[in-house]
N, C-alpha and C. Protein backbone atom coordinates (compact mmCIF):
# COMPACT_ATOMS: atom_id res chain seq x y z
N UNK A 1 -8.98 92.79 -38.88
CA UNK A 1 -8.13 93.96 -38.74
C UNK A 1 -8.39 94.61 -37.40
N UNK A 2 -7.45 95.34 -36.99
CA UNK A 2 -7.28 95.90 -35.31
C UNK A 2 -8.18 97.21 -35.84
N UNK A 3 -9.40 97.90 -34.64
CA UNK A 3 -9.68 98.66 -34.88
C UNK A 3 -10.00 99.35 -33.25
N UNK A 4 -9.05 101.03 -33.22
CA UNK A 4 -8.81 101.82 -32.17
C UNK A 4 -9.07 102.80 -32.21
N UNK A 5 -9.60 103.48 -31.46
CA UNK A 5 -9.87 105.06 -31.62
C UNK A 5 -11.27 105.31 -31.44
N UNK A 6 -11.33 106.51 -31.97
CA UNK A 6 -13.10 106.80 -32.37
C UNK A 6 -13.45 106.13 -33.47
N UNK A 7 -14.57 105.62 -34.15
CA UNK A 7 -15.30 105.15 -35.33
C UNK A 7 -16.63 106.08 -35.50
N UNK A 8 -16.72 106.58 -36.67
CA UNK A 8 -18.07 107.51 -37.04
C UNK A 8 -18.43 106.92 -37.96
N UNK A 9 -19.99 107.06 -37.68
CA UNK A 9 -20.73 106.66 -38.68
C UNK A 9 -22.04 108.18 -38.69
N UNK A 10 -21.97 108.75 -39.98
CA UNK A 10 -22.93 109.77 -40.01
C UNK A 10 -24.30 109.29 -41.47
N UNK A 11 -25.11 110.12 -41.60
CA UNK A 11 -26.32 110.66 -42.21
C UNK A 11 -25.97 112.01 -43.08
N UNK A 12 -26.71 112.14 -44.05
CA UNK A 12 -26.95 113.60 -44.18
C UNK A 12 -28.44 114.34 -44.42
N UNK A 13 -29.00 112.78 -43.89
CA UNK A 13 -30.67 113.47 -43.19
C UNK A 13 -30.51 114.22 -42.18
N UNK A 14 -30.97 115.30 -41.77
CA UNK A 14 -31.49 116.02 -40.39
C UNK A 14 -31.89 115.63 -39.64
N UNK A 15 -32.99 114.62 -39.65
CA UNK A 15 -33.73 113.95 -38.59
C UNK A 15 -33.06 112.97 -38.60
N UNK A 16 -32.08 112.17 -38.66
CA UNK A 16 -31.28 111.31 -38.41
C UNK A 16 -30.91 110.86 -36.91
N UNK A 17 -30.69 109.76 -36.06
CA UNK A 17 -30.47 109.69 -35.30
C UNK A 17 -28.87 108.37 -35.42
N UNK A 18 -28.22 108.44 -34.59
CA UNK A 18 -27.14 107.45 -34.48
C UNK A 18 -26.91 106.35 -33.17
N UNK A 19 -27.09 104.80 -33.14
CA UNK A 19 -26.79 104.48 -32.05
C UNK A 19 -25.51 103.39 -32.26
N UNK A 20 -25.16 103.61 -31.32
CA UNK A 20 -23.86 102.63 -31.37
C UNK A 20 -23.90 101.66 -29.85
N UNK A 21 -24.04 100.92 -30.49
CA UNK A 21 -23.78 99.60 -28.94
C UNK A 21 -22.95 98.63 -29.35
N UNK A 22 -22.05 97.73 -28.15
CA UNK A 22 -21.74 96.64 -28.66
C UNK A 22 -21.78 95.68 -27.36
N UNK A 23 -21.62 94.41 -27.41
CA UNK A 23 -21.60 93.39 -26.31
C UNK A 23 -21.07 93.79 -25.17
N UNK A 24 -20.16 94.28 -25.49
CA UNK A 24 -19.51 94.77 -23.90
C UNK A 24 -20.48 95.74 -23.02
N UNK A 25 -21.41 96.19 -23.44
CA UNK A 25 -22.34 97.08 -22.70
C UNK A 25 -22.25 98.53 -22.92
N UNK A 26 -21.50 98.65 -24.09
CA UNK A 26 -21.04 100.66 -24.14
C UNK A 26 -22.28 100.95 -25.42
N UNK A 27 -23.31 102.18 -25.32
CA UNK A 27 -23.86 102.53 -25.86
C UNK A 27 -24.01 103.82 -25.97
N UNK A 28 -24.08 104.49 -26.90
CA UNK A 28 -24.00 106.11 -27.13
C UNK A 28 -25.07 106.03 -28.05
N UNK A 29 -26.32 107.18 -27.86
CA UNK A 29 -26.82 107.79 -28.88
C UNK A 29 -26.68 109.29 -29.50
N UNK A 30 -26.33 109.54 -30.58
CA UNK A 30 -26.46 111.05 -30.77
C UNK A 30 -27.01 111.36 -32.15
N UNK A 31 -27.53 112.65 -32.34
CA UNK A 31 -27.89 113.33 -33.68
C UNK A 31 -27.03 113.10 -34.47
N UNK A 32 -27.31 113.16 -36.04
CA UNK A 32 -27.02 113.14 -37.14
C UNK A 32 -25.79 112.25 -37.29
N UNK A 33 -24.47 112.72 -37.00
CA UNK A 33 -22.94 112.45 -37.46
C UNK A 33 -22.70 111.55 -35.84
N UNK A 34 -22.69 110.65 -35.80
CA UNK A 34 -22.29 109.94 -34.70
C UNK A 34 -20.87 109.17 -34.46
N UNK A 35 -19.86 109.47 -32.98
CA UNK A 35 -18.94 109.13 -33.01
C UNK A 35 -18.92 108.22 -31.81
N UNK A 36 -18.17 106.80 -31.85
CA UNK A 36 -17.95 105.90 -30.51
C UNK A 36 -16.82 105.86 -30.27
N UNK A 37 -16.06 106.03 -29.14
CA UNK A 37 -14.95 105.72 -28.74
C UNK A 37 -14.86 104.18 -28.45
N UNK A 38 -14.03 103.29 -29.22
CA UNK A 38 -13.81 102.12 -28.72
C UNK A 38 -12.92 101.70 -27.23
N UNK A 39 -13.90 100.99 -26.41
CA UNK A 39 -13.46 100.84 -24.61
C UNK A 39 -12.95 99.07 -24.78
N UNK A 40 -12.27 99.54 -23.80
CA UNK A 40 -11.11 98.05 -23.96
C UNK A 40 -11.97 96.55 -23.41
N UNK A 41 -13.33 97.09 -23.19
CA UNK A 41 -14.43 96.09 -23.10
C UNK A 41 -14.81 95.44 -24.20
N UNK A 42 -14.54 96.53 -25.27
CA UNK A 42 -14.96 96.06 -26.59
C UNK A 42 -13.77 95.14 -27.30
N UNK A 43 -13.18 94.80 -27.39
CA UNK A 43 -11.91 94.09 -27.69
C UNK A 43 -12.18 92.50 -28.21
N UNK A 44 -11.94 92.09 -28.96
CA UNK A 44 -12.85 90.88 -29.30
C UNK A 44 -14.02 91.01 -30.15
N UNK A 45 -14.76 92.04 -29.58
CA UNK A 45 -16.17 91.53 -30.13
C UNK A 45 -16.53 92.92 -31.47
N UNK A 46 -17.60 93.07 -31.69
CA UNK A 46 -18.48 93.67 -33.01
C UNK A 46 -18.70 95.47 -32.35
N UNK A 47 -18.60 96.17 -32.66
CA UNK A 47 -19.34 97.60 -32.60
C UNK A 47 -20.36 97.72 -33.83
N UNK A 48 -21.73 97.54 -33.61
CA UNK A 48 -22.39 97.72 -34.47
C UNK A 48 -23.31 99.55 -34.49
N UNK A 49 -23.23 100.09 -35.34
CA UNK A 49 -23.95 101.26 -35.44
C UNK A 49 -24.94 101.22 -36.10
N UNK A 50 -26.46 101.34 -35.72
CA UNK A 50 -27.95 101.51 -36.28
C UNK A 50 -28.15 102.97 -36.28
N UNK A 51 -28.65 103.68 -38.02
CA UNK A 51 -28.61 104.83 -38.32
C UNK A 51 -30.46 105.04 -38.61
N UNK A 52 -31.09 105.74 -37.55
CA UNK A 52 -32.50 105.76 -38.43
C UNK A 52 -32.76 107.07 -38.91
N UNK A 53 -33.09 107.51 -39.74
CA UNK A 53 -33.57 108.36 -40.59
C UNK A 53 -35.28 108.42 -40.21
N UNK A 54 -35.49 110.02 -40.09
CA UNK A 54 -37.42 109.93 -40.23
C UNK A 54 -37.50 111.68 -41.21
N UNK A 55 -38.50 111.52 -42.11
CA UNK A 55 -38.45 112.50 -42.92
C UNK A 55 -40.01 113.32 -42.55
N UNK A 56 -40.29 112.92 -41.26
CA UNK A 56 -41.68 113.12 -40.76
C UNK A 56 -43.00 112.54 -41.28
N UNK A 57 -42.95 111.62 -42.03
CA UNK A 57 -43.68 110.80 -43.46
C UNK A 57 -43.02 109.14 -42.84
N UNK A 58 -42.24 109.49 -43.47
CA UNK A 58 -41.60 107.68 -43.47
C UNK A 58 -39.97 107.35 -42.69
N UNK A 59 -39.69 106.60 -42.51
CA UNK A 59 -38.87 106.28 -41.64
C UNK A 59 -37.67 105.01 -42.43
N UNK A 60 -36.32 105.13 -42.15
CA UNK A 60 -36.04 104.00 -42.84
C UNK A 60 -34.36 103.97 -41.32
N UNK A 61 -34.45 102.13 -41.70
CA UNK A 61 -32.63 101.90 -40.92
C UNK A 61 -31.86 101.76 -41.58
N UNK A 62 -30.97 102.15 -41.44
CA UNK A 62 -29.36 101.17 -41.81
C UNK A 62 -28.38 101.12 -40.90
N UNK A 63 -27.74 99.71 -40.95
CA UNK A 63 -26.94 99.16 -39.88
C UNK A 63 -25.35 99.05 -40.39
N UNK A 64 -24.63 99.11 -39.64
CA UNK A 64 -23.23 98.37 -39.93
C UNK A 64 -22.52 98.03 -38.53
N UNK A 65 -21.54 97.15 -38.47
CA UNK A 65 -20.54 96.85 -37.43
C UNK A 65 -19.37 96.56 -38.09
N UNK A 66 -18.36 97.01 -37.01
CA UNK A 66 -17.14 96.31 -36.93
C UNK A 66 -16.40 95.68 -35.94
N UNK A 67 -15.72 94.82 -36.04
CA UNK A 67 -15.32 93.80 -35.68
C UNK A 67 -13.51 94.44 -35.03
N UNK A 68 -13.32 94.38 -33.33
CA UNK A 68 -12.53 95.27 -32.71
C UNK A 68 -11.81 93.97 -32.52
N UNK A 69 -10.44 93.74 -32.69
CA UNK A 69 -9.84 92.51 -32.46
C UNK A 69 -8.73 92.90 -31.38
N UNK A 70 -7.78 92.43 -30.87
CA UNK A 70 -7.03 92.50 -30.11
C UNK A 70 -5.77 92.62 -30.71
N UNK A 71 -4.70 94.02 -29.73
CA UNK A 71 -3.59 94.10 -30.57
C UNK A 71 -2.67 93.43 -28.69
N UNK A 72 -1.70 93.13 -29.59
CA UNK A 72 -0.95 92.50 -28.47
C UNK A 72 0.04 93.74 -27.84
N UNK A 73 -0.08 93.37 -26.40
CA UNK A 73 0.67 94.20 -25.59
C UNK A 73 2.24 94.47 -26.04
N UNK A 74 3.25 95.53 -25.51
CA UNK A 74 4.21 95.25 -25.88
C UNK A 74 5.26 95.23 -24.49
N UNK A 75 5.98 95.47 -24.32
CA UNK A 75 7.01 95.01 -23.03
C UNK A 75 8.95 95.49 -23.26
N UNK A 76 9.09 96.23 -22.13
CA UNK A 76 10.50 96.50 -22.37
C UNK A 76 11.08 96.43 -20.89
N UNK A 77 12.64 95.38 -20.73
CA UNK A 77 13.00 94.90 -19.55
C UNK A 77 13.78 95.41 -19.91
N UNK A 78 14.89 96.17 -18.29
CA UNK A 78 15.71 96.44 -18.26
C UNK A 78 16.65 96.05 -16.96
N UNK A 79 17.85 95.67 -16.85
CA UNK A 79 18.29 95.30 -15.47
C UNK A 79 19.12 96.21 -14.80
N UNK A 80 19.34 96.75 -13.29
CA UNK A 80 20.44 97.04 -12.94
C UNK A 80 21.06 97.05 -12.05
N UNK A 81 22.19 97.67 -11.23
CA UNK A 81 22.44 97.16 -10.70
C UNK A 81 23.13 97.77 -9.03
N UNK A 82 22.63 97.77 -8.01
CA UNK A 82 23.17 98.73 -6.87
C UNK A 82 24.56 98.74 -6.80
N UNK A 83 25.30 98.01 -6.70
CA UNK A 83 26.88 98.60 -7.33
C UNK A 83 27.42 98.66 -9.12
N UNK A 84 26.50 98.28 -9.48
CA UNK A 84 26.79 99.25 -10.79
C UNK A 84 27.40 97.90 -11.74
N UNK A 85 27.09 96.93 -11.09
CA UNK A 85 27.38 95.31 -11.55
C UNK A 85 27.08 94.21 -11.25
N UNK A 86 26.98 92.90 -11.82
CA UNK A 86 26.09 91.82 -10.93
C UNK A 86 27.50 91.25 -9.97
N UNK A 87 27.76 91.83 -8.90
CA UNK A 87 28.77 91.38 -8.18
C UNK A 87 28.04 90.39 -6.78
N UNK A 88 28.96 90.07 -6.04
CA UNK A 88 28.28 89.11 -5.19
C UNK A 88 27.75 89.97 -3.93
N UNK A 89 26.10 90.12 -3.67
CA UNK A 89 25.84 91.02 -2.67
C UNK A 89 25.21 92.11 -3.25
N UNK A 90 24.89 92.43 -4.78
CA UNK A 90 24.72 93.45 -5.15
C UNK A 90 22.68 92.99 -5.79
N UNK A 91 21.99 94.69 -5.85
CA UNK A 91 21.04 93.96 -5.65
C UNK A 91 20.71 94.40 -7.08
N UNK A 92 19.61 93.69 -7.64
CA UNK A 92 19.71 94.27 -8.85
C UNK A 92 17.84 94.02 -9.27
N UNK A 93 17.62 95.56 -9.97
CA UNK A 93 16.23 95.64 -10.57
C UNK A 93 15.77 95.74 -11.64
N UNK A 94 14.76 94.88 -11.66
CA UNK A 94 14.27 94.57 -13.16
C UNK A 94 13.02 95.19 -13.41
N UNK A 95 13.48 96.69 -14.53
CA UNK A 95 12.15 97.20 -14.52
C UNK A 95 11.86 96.72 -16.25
N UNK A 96 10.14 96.74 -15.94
CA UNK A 96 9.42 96.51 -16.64
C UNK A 96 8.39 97.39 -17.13
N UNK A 97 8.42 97.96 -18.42
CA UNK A 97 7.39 99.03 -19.13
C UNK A 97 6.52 98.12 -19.96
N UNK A 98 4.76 98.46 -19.92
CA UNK A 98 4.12 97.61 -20.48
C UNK A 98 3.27 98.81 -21.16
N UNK A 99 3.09 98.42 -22.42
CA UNK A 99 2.18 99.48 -23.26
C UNK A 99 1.45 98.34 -23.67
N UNK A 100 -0.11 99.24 -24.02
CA UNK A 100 -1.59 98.17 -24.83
C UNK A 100 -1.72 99.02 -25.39
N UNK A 101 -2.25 99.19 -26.37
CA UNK A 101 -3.11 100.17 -27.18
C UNK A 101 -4.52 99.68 -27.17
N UNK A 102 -4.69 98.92 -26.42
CA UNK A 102 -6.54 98.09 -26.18
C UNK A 102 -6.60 98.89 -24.99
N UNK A 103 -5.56 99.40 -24.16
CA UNK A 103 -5.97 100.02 -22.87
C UNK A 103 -6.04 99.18 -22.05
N UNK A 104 -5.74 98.08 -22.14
CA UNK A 104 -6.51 96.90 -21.20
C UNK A 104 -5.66 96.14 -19.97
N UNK A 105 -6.58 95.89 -18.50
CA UNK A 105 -5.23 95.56 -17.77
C UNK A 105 -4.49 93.98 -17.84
N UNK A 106 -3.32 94.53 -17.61
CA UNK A 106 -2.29 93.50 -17.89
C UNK A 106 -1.81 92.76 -16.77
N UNK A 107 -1.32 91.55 -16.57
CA UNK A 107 -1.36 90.45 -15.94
C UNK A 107 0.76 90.24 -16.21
N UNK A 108 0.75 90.17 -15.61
CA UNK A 108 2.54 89.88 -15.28
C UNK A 108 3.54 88.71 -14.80
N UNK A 109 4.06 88.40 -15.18
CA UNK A 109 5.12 87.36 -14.32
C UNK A 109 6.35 87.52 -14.36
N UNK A 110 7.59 87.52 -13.98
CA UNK A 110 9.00 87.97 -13.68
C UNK A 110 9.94 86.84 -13.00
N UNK A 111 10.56 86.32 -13.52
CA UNK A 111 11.56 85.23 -13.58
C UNK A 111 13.17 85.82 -13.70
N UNK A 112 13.68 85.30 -12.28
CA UNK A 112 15.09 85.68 -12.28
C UNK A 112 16.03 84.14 -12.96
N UNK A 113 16.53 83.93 -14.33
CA UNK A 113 17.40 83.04 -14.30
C UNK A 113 18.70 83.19 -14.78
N UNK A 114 19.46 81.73 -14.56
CA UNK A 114 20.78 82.13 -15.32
C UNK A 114 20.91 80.42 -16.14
N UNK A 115 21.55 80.57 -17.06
CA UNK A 115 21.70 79.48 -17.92
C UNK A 115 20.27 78.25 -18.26
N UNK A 116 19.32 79.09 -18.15
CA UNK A 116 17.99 78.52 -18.05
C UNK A 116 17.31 77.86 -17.00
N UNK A 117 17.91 78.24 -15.50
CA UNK A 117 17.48 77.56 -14.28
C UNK A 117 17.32 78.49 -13.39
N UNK A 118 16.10 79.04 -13.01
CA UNK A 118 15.28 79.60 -11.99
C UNK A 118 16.25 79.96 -10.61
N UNK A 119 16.49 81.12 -10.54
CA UNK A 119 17.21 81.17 -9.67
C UNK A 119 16.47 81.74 -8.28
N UNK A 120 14.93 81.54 -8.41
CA UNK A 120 14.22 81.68 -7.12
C UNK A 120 13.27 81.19 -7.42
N UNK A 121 11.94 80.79 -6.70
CA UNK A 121 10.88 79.94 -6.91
C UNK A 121 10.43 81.06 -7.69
N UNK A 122 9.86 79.96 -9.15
CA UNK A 122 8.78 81.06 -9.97
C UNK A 122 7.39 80.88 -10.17
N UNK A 123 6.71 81.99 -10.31
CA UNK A 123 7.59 82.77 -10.60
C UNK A 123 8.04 83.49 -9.85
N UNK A 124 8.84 84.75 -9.84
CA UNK A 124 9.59 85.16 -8.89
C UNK A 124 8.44 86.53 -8.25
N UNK A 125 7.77 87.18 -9.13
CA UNK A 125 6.73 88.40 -8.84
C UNK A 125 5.83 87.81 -10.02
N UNK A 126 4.62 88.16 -9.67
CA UNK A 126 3.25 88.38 -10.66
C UNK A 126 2.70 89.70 -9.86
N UNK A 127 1.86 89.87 -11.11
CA UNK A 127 0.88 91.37 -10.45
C UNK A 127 0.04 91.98 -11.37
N UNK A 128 -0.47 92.86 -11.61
CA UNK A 128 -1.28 93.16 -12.54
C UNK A 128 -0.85 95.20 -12.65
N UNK A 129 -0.84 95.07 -14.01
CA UNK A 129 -0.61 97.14 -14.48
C UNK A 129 -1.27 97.30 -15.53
N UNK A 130 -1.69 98.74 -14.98
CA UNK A 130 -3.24 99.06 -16.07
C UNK A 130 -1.85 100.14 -17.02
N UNK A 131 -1.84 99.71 -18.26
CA UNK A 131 -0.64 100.31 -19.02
C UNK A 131 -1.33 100.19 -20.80
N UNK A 132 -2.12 102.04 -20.73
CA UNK A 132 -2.04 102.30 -21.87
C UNK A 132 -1.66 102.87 -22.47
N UNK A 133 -0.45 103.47 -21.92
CA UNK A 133 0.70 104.15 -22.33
C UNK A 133 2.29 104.30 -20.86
N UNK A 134 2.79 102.86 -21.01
CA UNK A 134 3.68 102.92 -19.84
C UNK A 134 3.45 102.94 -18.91
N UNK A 135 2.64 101.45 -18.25
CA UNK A 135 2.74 101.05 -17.01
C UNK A 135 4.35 100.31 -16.54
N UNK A 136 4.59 100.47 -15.27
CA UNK A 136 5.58 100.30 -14.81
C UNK A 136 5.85 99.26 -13.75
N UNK A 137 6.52 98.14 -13.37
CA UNK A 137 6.98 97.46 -12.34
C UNK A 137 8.15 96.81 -12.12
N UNK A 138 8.64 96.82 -10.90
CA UNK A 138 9.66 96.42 -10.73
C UNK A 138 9.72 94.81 -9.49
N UNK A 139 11.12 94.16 -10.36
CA UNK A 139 11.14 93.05 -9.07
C UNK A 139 12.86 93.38 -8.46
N UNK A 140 13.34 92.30 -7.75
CA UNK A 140 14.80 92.60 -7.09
C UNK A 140 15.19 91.22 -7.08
N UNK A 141 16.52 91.18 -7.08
CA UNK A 141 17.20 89.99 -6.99
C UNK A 141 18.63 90.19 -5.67
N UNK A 142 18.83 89.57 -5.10
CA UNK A 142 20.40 90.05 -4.72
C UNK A 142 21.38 88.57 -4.99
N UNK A 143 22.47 88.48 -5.78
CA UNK A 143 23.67 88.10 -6.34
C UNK A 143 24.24 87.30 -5.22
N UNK A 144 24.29 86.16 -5.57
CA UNK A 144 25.19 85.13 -4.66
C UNK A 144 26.00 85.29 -5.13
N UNK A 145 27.22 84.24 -4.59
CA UNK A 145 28.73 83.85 -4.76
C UNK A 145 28.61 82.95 -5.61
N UNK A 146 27.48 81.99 -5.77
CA UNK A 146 27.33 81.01 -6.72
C UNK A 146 27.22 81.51 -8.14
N UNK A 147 26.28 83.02 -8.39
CA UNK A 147 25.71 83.16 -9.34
C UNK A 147 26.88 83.79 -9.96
N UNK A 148 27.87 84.51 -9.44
CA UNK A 148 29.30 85.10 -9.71
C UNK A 148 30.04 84.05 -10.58
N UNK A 149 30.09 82.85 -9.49
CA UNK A 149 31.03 81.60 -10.23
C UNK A 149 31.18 81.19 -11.00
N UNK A 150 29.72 81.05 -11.51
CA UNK A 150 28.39 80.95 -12.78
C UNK A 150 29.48 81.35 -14.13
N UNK A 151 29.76 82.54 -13.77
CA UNK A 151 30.60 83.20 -15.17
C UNK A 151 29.42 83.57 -15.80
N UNK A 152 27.74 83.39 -16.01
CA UNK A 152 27.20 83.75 -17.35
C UNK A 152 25.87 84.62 -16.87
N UNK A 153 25.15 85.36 -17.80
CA UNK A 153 24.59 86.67 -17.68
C UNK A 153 23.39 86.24 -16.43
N UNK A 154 22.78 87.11 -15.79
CA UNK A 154 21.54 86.88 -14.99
C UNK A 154 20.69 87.42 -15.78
N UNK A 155 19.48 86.70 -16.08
CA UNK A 155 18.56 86.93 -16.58
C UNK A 155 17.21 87.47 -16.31
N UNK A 156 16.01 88.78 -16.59
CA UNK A 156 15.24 88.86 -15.87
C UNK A 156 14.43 88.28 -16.70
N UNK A 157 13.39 87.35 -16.73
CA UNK A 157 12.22 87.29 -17.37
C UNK A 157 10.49 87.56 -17.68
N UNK A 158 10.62 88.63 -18.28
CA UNK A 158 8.94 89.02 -17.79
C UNK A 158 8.07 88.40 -18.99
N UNK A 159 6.83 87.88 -18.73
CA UNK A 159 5.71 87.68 -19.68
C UNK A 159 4.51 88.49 -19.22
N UNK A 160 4.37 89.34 -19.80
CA UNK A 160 2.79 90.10 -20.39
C UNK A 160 1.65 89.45 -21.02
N UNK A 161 0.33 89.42 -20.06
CA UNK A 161 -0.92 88.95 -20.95
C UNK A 161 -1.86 89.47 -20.67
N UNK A 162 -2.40 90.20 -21.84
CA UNK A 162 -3.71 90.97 -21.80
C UNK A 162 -5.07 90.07 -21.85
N UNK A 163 -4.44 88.61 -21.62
CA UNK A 163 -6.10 87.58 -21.63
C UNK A 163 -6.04 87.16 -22.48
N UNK A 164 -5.65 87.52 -23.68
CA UNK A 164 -5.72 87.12 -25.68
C UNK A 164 -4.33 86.36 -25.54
N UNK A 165 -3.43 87.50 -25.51
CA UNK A 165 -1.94 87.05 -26.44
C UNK A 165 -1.09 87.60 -25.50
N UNK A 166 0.21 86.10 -24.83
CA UNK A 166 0.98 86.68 -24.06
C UNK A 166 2.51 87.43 -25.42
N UNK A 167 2.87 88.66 -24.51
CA UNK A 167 4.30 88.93 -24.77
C UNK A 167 5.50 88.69 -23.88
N UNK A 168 6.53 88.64 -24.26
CA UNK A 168 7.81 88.15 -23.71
C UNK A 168 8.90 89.02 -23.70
N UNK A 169 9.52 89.47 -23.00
CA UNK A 169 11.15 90.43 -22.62
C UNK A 169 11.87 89.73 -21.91
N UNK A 170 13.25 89.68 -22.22
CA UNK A 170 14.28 90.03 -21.28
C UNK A 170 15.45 90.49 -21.35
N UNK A 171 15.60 91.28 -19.72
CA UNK A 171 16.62 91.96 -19.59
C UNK A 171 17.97 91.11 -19.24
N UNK A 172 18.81 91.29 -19.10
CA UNK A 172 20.07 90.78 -18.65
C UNK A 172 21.16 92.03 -18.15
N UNK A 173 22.02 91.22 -17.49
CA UNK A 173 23.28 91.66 -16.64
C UNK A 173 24.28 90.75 -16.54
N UNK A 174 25.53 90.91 -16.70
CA UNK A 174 26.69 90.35 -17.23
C UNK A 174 26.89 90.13 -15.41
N UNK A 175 27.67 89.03 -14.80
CA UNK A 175 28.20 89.19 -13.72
C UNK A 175 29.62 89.47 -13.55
N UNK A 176 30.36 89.68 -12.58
CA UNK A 176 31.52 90.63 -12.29
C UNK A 176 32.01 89.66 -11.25
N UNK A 177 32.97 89.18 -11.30
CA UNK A 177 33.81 88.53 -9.78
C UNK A 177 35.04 89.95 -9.70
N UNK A 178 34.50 90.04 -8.30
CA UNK A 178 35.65 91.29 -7.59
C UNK A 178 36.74 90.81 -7.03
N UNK A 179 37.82 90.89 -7.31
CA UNK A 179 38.79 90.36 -6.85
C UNK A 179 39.25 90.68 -5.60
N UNK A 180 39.74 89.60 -4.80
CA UNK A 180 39.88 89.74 -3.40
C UNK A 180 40.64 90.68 -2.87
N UNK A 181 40.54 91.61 -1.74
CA UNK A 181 41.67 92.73 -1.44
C UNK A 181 42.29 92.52 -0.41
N UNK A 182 43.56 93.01 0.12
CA UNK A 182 44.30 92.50 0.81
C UNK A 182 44.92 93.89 1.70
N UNK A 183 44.69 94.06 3.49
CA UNK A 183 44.56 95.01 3.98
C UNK A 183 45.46 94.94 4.65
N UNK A 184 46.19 96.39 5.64
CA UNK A 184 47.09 95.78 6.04
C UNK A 184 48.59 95.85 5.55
N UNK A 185 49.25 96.39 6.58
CA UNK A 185 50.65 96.08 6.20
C UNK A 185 51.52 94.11 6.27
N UNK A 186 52.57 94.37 5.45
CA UNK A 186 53.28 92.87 5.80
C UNK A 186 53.66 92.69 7.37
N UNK A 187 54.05 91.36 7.18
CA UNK A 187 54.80 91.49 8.58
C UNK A 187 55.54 91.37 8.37
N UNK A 188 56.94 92.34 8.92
CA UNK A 188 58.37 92.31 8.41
C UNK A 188 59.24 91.50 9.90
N UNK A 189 58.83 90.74 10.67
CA UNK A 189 59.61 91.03 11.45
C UNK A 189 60.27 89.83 11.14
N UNK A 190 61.89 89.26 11.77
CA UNK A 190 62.75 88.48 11.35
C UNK A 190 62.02 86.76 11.98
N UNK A 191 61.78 86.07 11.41
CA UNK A 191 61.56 84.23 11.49
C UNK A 191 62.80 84.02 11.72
N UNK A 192 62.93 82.66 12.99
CA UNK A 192 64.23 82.17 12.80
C UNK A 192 63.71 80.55 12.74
């Protein structure tokens, strides 16, 4: 089971003491009622808490841990677009919101395609966002004449991995062919 937040473990001896350590290197000691904040170091592994009791006479332990597992990142793509469509010439950004609730930093990749073929060497951006509540990044594309012709959506593709478990989004954008305009008066004058 996923476990986040603070974890307490208390006594209702007086002379009680509380320690909490775990592999990752985070250790807190305090009197009686003891609380650990779980650090995104801890992720994977055990928080164990050792409780000793001394009654000035005799002395006794008790132990427990728990076991902090990894929750998977989550991810939200969105596309858009500098004229307001995937037209030919137009540039278009793919933002990306990454939430952890492990706190932990995240690792990125971003893929522009259309009909399942890479429409720039991928991936197209990688990078890393520390997102424990809405980290943010963006990539850019700009719209050929080809990708217009295409007729079918442009695709952004991002994958999220916190090291454990990747997640997956994507955004899309419909493309737009603008129809050609024509400037200019006729020429009226008489052909013979």
């Amino acid at each position: 089971s996923s476990v986040t937040g603070v974890q307490t473990c208390c006594s209702s001896d007086l002379d009680s003491s509380v320690t909490w350590s775990s592999p990752g290197g985070s250790s807190a000691t305090t009197a009686v009622t003891g609380t650990y904040v779980i650090d995104p170091t801890d992720v994977l592994d055990s928080v164990f808490c050792v409780v000793t009791a001394d009654d000035g006479t005799d002395n006794a332990t008790a132990s427990d841990s728990v076991s902090v597992s990894n929750t998977a990142p989550t991810i939200t793509a969105s596309v858009s677009s500098s004229s307001g469509g995937a037209t030919t010439g137009a540039t278009l950004t793919c933002l990306g919101t990454a939430n952890d609730p492990d706190s932990q930093t995240l690792s990125y990749t971003v893929d522009w395609t259309q009909s399942g073929v890479a429409l720039v060497t991928s991936p197209s951006k990688t990078g890393s966002v520390a997102a424990p509540a809405g980290g943010t990044f963006t990539d850019t594309y700009v719209v050929t004449a080809a990708d217009v012709a295409a007729g079918v959506p442009l695709l952004c593709e991002i994958d999220l991995d916190d090291g454990t478990t990747v997640s997956s989004m994507t955004g899309s954008i419909s493309t737009t062919n603008t129809p050609p305009a024509l400037t200019g008066a006729p020429d009226r004058r008489a052909h013979v």
